[in-house]
PDB file of N, CA and C in Angstrom:
ATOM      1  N   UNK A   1      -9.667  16.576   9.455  1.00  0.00           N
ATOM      2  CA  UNK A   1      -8.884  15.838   8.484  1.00  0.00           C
ATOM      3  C   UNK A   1      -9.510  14.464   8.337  1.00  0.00           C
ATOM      4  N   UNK A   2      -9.766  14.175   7.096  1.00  0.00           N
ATOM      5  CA  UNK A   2     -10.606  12.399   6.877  1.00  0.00           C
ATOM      6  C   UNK A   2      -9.397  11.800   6.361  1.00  0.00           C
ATOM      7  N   UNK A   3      -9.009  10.995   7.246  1.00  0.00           N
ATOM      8  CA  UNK A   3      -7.711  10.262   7.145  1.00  0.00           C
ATOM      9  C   UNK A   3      -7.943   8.777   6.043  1.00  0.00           C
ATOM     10  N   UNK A   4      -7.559   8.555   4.421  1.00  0.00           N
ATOM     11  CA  UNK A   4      -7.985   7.497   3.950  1.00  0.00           C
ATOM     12  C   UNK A   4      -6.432   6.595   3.251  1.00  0.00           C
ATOM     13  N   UNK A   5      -7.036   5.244   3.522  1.00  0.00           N
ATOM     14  CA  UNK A   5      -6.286   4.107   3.392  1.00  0.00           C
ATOM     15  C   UNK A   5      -6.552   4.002   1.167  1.00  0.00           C
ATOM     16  N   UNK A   6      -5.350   4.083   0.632  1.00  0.00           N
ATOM     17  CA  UNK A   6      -5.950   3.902  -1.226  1.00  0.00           C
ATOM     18  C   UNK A   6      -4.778   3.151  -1.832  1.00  0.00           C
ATOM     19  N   UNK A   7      -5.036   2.871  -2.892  1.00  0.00           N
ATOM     20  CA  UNK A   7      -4.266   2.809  -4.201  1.00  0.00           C
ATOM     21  C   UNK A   7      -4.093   3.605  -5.275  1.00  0.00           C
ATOM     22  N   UNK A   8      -3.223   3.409  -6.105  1.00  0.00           N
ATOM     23  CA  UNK A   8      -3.139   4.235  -7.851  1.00  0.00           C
ATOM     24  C   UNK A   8      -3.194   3.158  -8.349  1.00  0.00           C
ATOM     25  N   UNK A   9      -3.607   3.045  -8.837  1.00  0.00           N
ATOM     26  CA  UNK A   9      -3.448   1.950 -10.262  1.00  0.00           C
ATOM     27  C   UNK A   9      -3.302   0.293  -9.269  1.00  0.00           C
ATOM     28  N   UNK A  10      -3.998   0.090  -8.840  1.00  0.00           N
ATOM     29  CA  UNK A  10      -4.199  -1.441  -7.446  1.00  0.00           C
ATOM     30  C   UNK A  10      -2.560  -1.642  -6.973  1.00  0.00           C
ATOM     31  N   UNK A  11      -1.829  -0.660  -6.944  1.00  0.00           N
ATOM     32  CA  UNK A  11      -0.082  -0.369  -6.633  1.00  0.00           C
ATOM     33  C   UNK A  11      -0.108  -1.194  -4.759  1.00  0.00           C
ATOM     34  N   UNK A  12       0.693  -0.930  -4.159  1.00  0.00           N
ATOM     35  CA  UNK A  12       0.885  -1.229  -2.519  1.00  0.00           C
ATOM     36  C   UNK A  12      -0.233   0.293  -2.084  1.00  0.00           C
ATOM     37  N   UNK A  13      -0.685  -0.379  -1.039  1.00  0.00           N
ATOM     38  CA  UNK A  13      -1.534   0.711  -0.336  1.00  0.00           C
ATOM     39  C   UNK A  13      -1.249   1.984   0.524  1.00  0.00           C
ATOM     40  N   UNK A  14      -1.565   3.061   0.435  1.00  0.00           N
ATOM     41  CA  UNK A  14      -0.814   4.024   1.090  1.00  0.00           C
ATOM     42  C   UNK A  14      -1.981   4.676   1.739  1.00  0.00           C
ATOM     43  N   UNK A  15      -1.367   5.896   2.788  1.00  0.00           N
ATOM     44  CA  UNK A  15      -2.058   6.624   4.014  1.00  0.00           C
ATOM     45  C   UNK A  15      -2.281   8.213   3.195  1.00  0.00           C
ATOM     46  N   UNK A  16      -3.334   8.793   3.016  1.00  0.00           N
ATOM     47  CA  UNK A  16      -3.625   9.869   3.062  1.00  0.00           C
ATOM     48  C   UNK A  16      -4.530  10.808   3.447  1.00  0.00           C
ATOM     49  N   UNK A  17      -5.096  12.050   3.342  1.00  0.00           N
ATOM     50  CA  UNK A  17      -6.128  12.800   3.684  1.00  0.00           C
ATOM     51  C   UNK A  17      -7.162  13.245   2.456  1.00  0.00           C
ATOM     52  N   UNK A  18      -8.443  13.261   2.095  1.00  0.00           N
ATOM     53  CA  UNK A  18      -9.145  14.040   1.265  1.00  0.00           C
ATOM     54  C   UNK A  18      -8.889  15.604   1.745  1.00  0.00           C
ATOM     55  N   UNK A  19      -9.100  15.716   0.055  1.00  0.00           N
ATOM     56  CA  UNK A  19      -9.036  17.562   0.782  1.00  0.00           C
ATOM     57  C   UNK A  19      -9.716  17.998  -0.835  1.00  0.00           C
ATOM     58  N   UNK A  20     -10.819  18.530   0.430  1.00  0.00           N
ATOM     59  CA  UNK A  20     -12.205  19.312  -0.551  1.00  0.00           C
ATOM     60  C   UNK A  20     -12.732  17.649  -1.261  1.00  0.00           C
ATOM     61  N   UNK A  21     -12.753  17.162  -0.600  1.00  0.00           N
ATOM     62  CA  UNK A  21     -13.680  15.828  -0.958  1.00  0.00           C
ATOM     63  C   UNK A  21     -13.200  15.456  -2.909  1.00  0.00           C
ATOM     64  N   UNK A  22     -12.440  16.292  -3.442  1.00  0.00           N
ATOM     65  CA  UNK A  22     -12.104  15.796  -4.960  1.00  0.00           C
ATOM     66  C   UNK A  22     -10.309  15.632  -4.962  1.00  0.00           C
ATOM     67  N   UNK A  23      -9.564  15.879  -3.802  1.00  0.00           N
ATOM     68  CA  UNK A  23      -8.310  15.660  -3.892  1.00  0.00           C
ATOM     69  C   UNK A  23      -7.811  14.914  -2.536  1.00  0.00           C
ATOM     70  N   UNK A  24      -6.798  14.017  -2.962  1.00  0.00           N
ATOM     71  CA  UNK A  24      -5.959  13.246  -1.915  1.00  0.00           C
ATOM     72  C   UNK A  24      -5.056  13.683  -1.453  1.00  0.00           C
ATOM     73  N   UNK A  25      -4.271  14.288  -0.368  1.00  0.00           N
ATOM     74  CA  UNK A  25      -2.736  14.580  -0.184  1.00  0.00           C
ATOM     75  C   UNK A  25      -2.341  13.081   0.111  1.00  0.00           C
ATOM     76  N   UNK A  26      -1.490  12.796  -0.601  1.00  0.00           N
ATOM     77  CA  UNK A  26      -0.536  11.033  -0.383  1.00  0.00           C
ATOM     78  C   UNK A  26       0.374  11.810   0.818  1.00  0.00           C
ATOM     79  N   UNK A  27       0.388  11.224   2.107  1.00  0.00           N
ATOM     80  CA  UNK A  27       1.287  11.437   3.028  1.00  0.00           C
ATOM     81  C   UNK A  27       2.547  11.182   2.964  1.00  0.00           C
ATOM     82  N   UNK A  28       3.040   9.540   1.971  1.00  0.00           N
ATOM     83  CA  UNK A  28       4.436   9.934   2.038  1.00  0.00           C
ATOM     84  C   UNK A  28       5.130  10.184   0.748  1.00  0.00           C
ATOM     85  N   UNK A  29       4.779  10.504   0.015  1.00  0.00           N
ATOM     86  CA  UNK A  29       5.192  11.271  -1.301  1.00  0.00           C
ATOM     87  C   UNK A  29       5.018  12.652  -0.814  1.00  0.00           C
ATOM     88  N   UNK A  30       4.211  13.404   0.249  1.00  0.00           N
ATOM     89  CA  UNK A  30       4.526  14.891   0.161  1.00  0.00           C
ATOM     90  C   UNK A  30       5.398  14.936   1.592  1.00  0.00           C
ATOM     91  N   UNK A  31       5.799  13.745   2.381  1.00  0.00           N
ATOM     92  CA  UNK A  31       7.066  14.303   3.338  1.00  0.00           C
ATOM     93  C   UNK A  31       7.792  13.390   2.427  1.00  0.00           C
ATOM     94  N   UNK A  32       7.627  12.587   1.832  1.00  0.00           N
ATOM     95  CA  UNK A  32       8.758  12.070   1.510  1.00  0.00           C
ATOM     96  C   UNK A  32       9.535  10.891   2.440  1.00  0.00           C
ATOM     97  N   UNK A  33       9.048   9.740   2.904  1.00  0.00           N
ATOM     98  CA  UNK A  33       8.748   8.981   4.149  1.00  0.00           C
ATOM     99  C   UNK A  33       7.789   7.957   3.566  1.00  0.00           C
ATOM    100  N   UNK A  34       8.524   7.103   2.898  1.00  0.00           N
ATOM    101  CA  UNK A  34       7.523   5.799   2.650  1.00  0.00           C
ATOM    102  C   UNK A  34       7.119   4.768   3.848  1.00  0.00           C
ATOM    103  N   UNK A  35       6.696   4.882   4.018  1.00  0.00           N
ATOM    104  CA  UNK A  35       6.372   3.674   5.764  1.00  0.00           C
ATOM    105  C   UNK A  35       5.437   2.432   5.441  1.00  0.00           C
ATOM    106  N   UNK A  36       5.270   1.574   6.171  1.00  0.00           N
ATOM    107  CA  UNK A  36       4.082   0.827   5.921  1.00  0.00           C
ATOM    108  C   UNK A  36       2.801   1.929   6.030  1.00  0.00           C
ATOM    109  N   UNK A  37       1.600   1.497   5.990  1.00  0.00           N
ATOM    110  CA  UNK A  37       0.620   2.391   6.163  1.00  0.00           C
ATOM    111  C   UNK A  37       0.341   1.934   7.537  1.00  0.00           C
ATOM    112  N   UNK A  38       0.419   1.264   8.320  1.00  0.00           N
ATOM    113  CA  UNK A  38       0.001   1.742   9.594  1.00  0.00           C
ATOM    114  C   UNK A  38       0.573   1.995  10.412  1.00  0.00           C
ATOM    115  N   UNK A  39       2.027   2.509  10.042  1.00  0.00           N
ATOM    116  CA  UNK A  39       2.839   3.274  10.809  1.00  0.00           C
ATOM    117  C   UNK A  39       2.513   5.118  10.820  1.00  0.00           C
ATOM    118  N   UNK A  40       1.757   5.310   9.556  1.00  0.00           N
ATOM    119  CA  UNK A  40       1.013   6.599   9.469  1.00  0.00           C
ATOM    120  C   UNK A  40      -0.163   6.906  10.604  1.00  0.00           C
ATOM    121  N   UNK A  41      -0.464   5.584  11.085  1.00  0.00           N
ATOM    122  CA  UNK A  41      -1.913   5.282  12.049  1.00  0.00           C
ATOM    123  C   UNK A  41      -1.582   5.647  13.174  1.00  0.00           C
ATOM    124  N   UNK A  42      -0.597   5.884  13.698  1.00  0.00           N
ATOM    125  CA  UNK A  42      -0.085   6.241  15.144  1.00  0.00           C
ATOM    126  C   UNK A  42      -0.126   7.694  15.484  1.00  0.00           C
ATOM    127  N   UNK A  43      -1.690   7.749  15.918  1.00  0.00           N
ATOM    128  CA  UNK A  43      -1.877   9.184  16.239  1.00  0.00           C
ATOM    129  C   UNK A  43      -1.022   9.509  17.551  1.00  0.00           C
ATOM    130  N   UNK A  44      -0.052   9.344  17.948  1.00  0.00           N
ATOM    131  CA  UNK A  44       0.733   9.624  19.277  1.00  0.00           C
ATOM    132  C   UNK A  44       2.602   9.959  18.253  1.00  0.00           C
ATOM    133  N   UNK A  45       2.613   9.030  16.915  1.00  0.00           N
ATOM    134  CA  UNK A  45       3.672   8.767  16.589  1.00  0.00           C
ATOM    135  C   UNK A  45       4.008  10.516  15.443  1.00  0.00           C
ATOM    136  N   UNK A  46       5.394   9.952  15.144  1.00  0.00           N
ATOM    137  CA  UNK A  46       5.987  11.804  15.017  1.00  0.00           C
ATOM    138  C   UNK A  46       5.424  11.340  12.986  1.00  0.00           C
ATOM    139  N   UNK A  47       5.049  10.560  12.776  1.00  0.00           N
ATOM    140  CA  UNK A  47       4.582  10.042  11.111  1.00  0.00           C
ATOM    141  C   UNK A  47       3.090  10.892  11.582  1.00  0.00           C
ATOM    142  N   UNK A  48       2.296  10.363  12.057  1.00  0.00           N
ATOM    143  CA  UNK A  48       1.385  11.190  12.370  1.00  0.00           C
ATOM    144  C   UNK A  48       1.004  13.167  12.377  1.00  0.00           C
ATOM    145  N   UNK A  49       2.679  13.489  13.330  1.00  0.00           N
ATOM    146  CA  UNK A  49       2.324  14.508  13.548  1.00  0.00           C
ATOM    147  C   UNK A  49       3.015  15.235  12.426  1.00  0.00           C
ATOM    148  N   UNK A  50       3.379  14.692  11.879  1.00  0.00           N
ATOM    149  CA  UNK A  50       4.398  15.446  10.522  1.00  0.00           C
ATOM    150  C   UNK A  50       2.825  15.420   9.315  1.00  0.00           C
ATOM    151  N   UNK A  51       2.416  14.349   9.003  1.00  0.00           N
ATOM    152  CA  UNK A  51       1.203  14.402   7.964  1.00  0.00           C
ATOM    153  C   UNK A  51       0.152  15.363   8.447  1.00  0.00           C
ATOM    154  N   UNK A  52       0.068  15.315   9.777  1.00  0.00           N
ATOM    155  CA  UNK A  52      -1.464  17.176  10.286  1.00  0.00           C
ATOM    156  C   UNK A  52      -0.772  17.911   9.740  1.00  0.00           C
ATOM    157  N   UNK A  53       0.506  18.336  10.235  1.00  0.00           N
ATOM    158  CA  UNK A  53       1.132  19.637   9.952  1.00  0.00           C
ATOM    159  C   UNK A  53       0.708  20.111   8.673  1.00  0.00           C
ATOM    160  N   UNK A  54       2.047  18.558   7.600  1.00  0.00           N
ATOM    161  CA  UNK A  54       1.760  19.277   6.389  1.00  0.00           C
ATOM    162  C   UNK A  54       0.315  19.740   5.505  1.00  0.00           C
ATOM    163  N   UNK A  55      -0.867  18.472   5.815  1.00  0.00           N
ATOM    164  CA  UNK A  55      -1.695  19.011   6.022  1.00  0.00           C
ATOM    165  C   UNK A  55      -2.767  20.152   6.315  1.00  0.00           C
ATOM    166  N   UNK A  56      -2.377  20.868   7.636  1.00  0.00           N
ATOM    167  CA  UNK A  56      -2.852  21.888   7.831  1.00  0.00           C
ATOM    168  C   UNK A  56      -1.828  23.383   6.855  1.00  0.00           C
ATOM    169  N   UNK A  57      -0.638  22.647   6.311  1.00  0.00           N
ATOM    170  CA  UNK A  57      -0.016  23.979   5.301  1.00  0.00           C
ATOM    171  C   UNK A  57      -0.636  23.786   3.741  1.00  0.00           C
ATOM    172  N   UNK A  58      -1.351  22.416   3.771  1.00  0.00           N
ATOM    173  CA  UNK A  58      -2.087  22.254   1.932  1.00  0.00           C
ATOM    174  C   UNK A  58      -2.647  22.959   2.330  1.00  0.00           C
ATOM    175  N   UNK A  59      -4.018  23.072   3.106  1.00  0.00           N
ATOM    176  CA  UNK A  59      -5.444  23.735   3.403  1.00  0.00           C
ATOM    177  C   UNK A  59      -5.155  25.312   3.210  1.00  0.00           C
ATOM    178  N   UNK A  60      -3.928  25.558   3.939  1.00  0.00           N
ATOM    179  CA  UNK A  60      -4.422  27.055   4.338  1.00  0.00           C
ATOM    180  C   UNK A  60      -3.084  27.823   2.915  1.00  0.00           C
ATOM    181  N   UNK A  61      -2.248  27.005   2.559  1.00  0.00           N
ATOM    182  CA  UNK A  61      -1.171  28.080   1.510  1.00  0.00           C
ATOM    183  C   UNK A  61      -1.791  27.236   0.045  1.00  0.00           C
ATOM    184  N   UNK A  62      -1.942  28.090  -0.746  1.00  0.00           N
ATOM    185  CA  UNK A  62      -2.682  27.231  -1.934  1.00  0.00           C
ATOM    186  C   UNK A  62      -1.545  27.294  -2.970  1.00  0.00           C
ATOM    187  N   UNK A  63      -0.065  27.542  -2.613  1.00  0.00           N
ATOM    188  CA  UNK A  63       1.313  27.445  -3.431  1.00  0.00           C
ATOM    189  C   UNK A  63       2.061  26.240  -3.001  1.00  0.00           C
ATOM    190  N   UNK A  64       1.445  25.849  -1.825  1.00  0.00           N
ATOM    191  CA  UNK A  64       2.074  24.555  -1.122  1.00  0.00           C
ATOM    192  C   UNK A  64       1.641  23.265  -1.755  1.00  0.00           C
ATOM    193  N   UNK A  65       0.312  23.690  -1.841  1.00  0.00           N
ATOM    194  CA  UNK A  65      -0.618  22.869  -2.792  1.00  0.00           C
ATOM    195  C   UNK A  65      -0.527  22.345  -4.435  1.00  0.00           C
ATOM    196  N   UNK A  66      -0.457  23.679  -4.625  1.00  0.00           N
ATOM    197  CA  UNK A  66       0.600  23.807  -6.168  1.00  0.00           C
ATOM    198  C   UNK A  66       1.827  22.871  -6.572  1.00  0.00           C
ATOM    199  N   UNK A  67       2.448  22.958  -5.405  1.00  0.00           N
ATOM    200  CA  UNK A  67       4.096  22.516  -5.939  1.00  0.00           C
ATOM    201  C   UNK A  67       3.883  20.897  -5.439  1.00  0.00           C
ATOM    202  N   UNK A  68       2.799  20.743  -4.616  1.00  0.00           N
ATOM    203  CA  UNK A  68       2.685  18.947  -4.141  1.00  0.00           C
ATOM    204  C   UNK A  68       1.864  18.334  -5.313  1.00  0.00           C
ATOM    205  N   UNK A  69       1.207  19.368  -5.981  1.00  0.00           N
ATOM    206  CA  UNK A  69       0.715  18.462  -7.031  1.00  0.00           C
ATOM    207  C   UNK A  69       1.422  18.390  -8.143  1.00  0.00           C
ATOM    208  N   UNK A  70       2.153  18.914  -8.210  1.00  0.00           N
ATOM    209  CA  UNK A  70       3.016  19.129  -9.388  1.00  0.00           C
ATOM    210  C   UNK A  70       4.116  17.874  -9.180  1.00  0.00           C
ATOM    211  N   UNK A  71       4.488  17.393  -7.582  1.00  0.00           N
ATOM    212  CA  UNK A  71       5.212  16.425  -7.382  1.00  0.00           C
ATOM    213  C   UNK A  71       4.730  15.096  -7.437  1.00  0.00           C
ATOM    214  N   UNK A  72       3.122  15.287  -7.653  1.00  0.00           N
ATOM    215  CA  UNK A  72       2.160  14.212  -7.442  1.00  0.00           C
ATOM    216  C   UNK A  72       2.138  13.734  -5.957  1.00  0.00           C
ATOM    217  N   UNK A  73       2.082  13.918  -5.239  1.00  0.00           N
ATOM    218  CA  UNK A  73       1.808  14.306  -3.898  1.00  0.00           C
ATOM    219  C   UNK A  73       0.291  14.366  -3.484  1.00  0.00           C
ATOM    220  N   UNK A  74      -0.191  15.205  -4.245  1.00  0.00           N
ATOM    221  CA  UNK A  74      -1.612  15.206  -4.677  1.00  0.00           C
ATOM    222  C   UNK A  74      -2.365  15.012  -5.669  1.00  0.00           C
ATOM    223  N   UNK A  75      -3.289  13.757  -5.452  1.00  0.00           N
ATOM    224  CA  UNK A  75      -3.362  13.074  -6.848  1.00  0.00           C
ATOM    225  C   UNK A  75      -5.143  13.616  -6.894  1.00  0.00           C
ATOM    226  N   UNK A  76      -5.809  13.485  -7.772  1.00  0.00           N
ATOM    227  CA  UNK A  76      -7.272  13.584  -8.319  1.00  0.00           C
ATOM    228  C   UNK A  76      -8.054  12.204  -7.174  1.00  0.00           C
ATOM    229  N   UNK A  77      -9.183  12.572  -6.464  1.00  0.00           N
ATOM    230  CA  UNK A  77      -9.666  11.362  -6.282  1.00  0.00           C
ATOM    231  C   UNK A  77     -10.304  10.073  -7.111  1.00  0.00           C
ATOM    232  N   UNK A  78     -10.474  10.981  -8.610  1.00  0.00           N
ATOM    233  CA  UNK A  78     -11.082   9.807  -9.822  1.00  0.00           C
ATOM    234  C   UNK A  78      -9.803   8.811  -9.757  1.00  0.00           C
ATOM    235  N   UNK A  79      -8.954   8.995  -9.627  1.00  0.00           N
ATOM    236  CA  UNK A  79      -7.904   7.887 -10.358  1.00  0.00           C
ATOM    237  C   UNK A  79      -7.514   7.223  -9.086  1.00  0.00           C
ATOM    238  N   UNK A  80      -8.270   7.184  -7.726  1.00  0.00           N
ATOM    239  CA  UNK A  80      -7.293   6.496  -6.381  1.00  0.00           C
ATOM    240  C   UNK A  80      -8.740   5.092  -6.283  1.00  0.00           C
ATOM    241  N   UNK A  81      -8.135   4.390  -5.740  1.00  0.00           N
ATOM    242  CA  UNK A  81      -9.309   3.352  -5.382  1.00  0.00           C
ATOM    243  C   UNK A  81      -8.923   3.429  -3.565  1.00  0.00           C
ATOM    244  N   UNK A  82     -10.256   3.740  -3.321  1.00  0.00           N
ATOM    245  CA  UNK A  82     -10.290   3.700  -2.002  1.00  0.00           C
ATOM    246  C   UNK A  82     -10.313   2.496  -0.241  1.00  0.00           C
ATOM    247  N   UNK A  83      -9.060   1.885   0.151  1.00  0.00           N
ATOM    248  CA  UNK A  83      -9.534   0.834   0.989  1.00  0.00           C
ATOM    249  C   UNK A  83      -9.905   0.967   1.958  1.00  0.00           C
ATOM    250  N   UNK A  84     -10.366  -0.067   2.916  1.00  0.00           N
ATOM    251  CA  UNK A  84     -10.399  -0.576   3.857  1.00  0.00           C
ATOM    252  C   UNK A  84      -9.820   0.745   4.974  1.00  0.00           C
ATOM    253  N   UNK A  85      -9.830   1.347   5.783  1.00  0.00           N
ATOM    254  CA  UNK A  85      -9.342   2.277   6.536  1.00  0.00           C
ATOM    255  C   UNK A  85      -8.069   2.126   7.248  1.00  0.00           C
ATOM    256  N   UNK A  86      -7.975   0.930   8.224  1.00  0.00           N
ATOM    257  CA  UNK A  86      -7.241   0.220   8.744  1.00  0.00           C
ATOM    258  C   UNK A  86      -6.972  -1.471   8.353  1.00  0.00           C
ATOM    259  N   UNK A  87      -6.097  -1.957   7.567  1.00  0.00           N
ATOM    260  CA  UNK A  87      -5.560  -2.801   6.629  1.00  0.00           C
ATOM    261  C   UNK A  87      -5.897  -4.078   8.016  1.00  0.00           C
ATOM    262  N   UNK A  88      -4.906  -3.888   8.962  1.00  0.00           N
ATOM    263  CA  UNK A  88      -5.207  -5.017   9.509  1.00  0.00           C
ATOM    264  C   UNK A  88      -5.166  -4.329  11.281  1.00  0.00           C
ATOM    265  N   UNK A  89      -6.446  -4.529  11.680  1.00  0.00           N
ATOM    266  CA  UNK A  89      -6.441  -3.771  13.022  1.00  0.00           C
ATOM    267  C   UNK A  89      -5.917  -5.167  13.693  1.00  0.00           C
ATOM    268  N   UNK A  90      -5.492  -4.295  15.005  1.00  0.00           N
ATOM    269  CA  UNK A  90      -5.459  -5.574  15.803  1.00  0.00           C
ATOM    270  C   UNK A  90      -6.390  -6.243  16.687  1.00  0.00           C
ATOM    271  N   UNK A  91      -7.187  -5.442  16.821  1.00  0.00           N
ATOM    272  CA  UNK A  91      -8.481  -5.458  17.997  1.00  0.00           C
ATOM    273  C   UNK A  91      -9.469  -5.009  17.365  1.00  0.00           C
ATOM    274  N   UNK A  92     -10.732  -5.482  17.347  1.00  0.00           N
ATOM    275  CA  UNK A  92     -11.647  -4.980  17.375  1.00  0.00           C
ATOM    276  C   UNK A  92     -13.070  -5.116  18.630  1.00  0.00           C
ATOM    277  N   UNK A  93     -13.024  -3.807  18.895  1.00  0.00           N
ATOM    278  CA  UNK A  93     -13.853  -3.955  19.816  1.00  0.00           C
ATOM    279  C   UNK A  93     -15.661  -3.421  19.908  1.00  0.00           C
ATOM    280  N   UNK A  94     -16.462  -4.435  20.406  1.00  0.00           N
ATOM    281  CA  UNK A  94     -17.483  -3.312  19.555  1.00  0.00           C
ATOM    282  C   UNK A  94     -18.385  -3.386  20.983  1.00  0.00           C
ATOM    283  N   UNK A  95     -19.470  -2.511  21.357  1.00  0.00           N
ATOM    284  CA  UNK A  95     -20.444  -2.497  22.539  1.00  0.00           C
ATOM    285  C   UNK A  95     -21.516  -2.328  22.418  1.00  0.00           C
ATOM    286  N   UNK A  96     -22.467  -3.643  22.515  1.00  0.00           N
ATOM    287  CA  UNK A  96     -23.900  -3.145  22.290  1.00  0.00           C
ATOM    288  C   UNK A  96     -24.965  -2.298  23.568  1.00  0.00           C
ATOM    289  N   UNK A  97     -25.265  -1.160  22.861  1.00  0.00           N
ATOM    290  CA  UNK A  97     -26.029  -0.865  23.302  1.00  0.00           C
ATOM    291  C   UNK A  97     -27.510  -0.284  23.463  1.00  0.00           C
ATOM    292  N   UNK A  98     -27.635  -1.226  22.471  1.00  0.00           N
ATOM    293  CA  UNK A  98     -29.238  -1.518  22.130  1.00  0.00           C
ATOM    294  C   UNK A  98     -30.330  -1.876  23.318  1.00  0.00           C
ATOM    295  N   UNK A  99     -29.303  -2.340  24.544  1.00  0.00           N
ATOM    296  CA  UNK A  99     -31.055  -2.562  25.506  1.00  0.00           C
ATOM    297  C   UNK A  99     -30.047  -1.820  26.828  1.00  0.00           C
ATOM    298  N   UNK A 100     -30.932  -1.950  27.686  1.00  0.00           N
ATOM    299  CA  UNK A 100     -30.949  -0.844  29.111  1.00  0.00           C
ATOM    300  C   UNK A 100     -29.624  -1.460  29.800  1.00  0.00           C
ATOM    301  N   UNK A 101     -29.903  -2.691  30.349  1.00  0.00           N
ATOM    302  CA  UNK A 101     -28.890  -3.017  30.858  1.00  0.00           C
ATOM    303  C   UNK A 101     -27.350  -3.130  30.381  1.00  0.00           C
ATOM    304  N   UNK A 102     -27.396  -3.256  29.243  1.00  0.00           N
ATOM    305  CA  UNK A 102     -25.736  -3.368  28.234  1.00  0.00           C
ATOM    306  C   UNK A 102     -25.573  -1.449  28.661  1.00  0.00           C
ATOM    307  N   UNK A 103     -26.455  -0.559  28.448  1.00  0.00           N
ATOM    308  CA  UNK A 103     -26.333   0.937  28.576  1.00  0.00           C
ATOM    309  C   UNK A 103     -25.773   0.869  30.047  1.00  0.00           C
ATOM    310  N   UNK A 104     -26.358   0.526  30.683  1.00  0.00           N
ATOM    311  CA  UNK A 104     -26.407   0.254  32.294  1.00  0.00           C
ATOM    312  C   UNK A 104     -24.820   0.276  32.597  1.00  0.00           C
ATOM    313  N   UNK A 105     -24.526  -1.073  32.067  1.00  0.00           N
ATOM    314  CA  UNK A 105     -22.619  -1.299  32.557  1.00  0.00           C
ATOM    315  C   UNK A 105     -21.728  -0.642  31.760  1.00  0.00           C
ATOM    316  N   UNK A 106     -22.740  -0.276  30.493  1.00  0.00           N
ATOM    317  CA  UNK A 106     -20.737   0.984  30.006  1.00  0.00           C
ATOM    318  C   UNK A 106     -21.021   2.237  30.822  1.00  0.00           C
TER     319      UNK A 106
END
């Protein structure tokens, strides 16, 4: 699942998945669960495990698919503008390991 941060029309930013690289499932237009978007980010949290699910029922029932686009649920990727992944992380952490010794201590 490629989990992406977008807009419609430069609207508030929302959490969804590509699917087949030309369609978006919008996560909370197809549960129906508007959240901030990085409350969708909590791979431990039940927002999380509700968007795989439905997810894994677009991919595999292609009537599930049907009726979410019909709700707009699933929008065209031409018309989404794509952001930033994570809006505002809290940490960023990064490790170089370009020479022996930085390899050495991770």
């Amino acid at each position: 699942m490629k989990i992406v941060t977008f807009s419609i029309d430069d609207k508030d930013p929302r959490v969804g998945a590509l699917l087949a690289g030309e369609l978006v499932l919008d996560f909370a237009a197809a549960l129906g669960k508007d959240q901030n978007p990085l409350a969708w980010l909590d791979l431990d949290g039940k927002l999380f495990n509700d968007a795989r699910a439905m997810y894994e029922r677009v991919t595999k029932d292609g009537a599930t698919l049907n009726q979410l686009r019909e709700g707009e649920a699933i929008v065209d990727r031409a018309r989404v503008k794509l952001l930033a992944p994570v809006a505002r992380p809290g940490k960023i952490i990064c490790v170089g390991l370009n020479y022996r010794d930085h390899a050495a201590e991770s």
